[in-house]
Protein backbone atom coordinates (compact mmCIF):
# COMPACT_ATOMS: atom_id res chain seq x y z
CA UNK A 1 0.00 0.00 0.00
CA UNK A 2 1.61 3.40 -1.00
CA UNK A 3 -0.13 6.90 0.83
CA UNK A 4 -0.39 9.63 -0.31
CA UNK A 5 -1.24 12.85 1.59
CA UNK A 6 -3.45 14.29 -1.15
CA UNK A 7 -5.90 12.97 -4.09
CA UNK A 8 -4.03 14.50 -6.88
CA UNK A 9 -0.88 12.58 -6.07
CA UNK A 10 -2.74 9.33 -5.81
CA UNK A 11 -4.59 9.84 -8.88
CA UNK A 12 -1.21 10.72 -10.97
CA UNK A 13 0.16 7.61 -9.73
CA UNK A 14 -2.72 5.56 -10.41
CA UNK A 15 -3.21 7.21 -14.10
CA UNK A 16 0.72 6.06 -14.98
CA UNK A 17 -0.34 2.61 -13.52
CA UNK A 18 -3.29 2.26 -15.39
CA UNK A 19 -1.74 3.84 -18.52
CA UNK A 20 1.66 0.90 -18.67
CA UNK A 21 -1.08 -1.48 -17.90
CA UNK A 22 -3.28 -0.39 -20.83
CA UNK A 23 -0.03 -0.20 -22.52
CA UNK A 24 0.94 -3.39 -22.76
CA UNK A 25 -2.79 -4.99 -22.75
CA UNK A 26 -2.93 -2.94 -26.35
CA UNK A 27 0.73 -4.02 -27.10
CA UNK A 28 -0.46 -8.28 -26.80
CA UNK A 29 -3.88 -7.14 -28.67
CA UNK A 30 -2.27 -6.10 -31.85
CA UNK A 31 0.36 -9.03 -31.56
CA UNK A 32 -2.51 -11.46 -31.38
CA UNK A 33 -4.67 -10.09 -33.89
CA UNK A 34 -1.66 -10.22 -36.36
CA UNK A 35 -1.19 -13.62 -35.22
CA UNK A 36 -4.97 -14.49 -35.51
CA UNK A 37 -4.73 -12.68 -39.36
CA UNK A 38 -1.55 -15.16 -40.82
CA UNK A 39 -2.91 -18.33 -38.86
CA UNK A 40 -6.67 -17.98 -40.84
CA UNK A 41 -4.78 -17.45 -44.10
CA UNK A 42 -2.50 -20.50 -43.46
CA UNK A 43 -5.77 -22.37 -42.52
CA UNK A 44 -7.34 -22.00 -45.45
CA UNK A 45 -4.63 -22.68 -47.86
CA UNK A 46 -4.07 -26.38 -45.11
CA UNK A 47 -7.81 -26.73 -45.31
CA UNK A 48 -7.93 -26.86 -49.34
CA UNK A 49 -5.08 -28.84 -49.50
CA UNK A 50 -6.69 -31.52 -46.74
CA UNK A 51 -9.77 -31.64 -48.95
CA UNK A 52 -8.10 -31.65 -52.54
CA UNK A 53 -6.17 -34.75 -51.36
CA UNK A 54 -9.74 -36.46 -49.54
CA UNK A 55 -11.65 -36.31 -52.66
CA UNK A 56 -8.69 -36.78 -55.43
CA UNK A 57 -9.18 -40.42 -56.28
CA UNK A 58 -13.12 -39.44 -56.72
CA UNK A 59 -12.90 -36.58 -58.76
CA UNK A 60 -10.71 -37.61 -61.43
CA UNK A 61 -12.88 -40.15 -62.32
CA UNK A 62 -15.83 -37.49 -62.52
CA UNK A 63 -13.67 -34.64 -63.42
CA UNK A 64 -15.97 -33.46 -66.57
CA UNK A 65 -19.66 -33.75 -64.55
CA UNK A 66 -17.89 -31.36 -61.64
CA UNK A 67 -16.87 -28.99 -64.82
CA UNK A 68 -20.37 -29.01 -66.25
CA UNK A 69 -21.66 -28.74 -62.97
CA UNK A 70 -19.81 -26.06 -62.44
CA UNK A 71 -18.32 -27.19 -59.00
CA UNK A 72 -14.64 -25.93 -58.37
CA UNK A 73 -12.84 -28.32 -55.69
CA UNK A 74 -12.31 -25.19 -53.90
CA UNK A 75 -13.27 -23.68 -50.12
CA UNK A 76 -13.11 -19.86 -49.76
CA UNK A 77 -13.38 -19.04 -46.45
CA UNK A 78 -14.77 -15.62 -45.07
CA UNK A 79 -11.73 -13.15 -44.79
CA UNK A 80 -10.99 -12.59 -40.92
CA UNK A 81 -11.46 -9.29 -40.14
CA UNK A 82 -9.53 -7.64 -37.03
CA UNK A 83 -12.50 -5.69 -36.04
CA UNK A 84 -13.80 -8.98 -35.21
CA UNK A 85 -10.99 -9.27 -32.58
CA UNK A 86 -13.31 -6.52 -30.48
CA UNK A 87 -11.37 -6.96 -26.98
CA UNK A 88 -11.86 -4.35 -24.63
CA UNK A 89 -8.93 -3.70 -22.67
CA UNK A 90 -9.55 -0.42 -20.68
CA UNK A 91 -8.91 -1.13 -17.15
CA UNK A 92 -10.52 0.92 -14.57
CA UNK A 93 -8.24 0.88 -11.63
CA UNK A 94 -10.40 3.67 -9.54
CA UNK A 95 -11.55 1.03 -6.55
CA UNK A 96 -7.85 0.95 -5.68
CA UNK A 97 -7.88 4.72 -5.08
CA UNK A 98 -9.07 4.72 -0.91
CA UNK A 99 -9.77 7.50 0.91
CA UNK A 100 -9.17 7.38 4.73
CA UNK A 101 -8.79 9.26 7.48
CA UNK A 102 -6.46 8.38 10.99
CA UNK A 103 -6.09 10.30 14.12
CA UNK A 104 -2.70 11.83 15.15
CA UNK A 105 -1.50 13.58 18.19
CA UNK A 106 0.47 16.68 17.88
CA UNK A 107 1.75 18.80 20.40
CA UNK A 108 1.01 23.15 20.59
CA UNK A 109 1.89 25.89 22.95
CA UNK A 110 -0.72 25.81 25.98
CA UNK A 111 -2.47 29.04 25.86
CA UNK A 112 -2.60 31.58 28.51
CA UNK A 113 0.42 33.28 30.16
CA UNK A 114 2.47 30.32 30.92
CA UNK A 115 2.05 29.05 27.02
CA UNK A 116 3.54 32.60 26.42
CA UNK A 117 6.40 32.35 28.54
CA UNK A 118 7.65 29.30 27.13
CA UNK A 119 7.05 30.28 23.93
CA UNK A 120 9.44 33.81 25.06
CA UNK A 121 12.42 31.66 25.90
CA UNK A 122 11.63 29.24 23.24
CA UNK A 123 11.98 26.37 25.52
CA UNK A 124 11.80 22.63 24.46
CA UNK A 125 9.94 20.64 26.72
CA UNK A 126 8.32 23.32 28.97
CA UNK A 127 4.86 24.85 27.76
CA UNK A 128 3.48 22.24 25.51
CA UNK A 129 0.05 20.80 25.52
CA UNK A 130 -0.71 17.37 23.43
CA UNK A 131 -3.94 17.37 20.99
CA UNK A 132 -5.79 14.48 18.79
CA UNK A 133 -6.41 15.57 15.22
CA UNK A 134 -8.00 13.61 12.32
CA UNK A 135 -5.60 13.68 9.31
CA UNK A 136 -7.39 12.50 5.86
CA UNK A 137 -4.98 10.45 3.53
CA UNK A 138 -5.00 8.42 0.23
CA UNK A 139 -3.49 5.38 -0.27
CA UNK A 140 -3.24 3.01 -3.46
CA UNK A 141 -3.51 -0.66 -2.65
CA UNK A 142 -1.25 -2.59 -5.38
CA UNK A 143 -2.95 -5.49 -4.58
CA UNK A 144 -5.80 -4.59 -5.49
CA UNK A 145 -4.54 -3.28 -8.60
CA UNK A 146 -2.63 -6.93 -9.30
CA UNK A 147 -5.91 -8.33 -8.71
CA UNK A 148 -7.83 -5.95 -10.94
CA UNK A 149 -5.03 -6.95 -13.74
CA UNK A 150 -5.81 -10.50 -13.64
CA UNK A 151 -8.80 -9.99 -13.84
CA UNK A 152 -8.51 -8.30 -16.96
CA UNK A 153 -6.28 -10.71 -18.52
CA UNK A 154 -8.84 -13.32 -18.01
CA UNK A 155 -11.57 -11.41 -19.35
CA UNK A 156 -9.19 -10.78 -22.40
CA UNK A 157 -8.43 -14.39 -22.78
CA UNK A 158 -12.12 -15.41 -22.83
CA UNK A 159 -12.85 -12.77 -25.48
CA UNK A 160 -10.00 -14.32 -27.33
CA UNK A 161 -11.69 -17.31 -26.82
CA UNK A 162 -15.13 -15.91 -27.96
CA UNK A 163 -13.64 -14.63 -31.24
CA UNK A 164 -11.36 -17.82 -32.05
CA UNK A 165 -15.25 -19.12 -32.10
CA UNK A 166 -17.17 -16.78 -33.65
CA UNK A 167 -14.94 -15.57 -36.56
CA UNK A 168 -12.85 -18.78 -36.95
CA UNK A 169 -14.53 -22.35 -35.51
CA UNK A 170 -17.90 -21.28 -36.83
CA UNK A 171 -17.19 -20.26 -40.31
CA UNK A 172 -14.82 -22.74 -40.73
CA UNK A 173 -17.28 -25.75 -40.28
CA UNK A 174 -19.99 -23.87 -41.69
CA UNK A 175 -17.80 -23.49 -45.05
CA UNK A 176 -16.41 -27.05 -45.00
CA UNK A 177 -19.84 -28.67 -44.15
CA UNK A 178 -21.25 -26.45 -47.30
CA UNK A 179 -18.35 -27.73 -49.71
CA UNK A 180 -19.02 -31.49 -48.71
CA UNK A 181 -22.80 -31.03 -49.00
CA UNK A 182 -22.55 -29.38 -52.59
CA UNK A 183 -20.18 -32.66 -53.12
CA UNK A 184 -22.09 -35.06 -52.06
CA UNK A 185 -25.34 -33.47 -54.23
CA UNK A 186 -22.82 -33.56 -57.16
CA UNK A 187 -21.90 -36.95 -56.04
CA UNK A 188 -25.50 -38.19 -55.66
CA UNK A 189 -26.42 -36.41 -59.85
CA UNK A 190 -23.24 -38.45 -60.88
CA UNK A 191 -23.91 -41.76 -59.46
CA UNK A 192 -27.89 -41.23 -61.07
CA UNK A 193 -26.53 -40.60 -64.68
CA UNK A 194 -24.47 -43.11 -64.30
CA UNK A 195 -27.73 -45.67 -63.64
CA UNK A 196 -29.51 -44.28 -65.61
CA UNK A 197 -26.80 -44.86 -68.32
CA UNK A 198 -26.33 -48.22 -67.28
CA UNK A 199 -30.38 -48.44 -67.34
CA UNK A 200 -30.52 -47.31 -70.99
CA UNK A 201 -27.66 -49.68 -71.91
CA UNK A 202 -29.08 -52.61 -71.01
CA UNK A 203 -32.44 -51.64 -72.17
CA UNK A 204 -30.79 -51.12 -75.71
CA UNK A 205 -29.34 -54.72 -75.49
CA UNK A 206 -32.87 -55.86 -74.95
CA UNK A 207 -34.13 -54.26 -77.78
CA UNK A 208 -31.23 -55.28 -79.98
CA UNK A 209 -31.90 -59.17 -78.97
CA UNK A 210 -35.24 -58.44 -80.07
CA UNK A 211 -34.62 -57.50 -83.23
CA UNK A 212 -32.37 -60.22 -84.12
CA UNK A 213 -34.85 -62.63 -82.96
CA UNK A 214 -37.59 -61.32 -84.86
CA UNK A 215 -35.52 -60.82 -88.02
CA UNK A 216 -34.26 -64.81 -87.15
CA UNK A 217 -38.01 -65.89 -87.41
């Protein structure tokens, strides 16, 4: 606990305080939403690769129904936008500011003509009366400003939290589950060509052993 004998030189204190704290809170905000900017870029380029390679025995064999579909064995993910990273580090370090009072006793010439005598020759120990005054002070508890910090990082990291899901979990499976849904329905039209094809074939084979028959008799 530091005192202080007025507000104004409690309240400078605690502004510089508050002001390196906010500092630095800023400082590992901009590192981490530079961090959180190269990481979703390097994601999606990973992700696109990942699914190229899962589907790459598949779609060469129905490389020209995805072109006519018009299906691109591509995922685009939404960009990630810093504003997104909306962490509010402004810490309010005001409950650490106490006002308090104490009582102190001081010592003062007596009064009347004895008090004046003394006070004549100046004397030391002769003349003096003791008094109780109430003295009003400030004082800053740092441990309530440590606490008040942690606090604050906390809150940070669960907003970093809230964001990693909110602007990168979420749209992430959202896009992927999309891509492999749009697959699979190009998937599913493939596979019903293809039988019907196959349908077509055979009933052309039919028709042809028909014809030979009847041409036979």
């Amino acid at each position: 606990v530091i005192e202080f004998p007025d507000r104004n030189s409690a309240k400078t204190l605690l502004k510089k305080i508050e002001a390196s704290t906010n500092a630095i809170l800023k400082d590992g905000q901009g590192q981490l939403e530079n961090i959180f900017s190269r990481c979703f870029v390097e994601l999606e380029s990973a992700l696109n690769e990942a699914i190229k390679e899962s589907i790459k025995p598949i779609q060469a064999s129905i490389e020209s129904e995805l072109k006519e579909a018009g299906f691109t064995v591509s995922l685009n993910l939404p960009s990630f936008s810093k504003r997104s990273l909306s962490l509010d580090v402004q810490t309010m370090f005001d409950s650490a500011l106490e006002e308090k009072s104490r009582s102190e006793r001081r010592h003062r010439r007596q009064s009347g003509a004895w008090g004046k005598v003394c006070s004549f020759f100046n004397t030391d120990d002769w003349g003096w009366e003791s008094y109780e005054v109430s003295v009003e002070y400030y004082q800053i508890d740092l441990t309530k400003i440590h606490q008040k910090t942690r606090a604050q990082v906390t809150s940070f990291m669960k907003a970093i939290d809230h964001t990693i899901k909110k602007s990168i979990q979420e749209p992430v499976d959202h896009e992927v589950n999309a891509f492999f849904d749009d697959f699979g329905t190009i998937l599913d039209s493939v596979v019903s060509n293809i039988q019907v094809s196959i349908q077509n074939q055979s009933l052309s084979t039919q028709e042809k052993a028909r014809l030979i028959e009847q041409l036979s008799d």
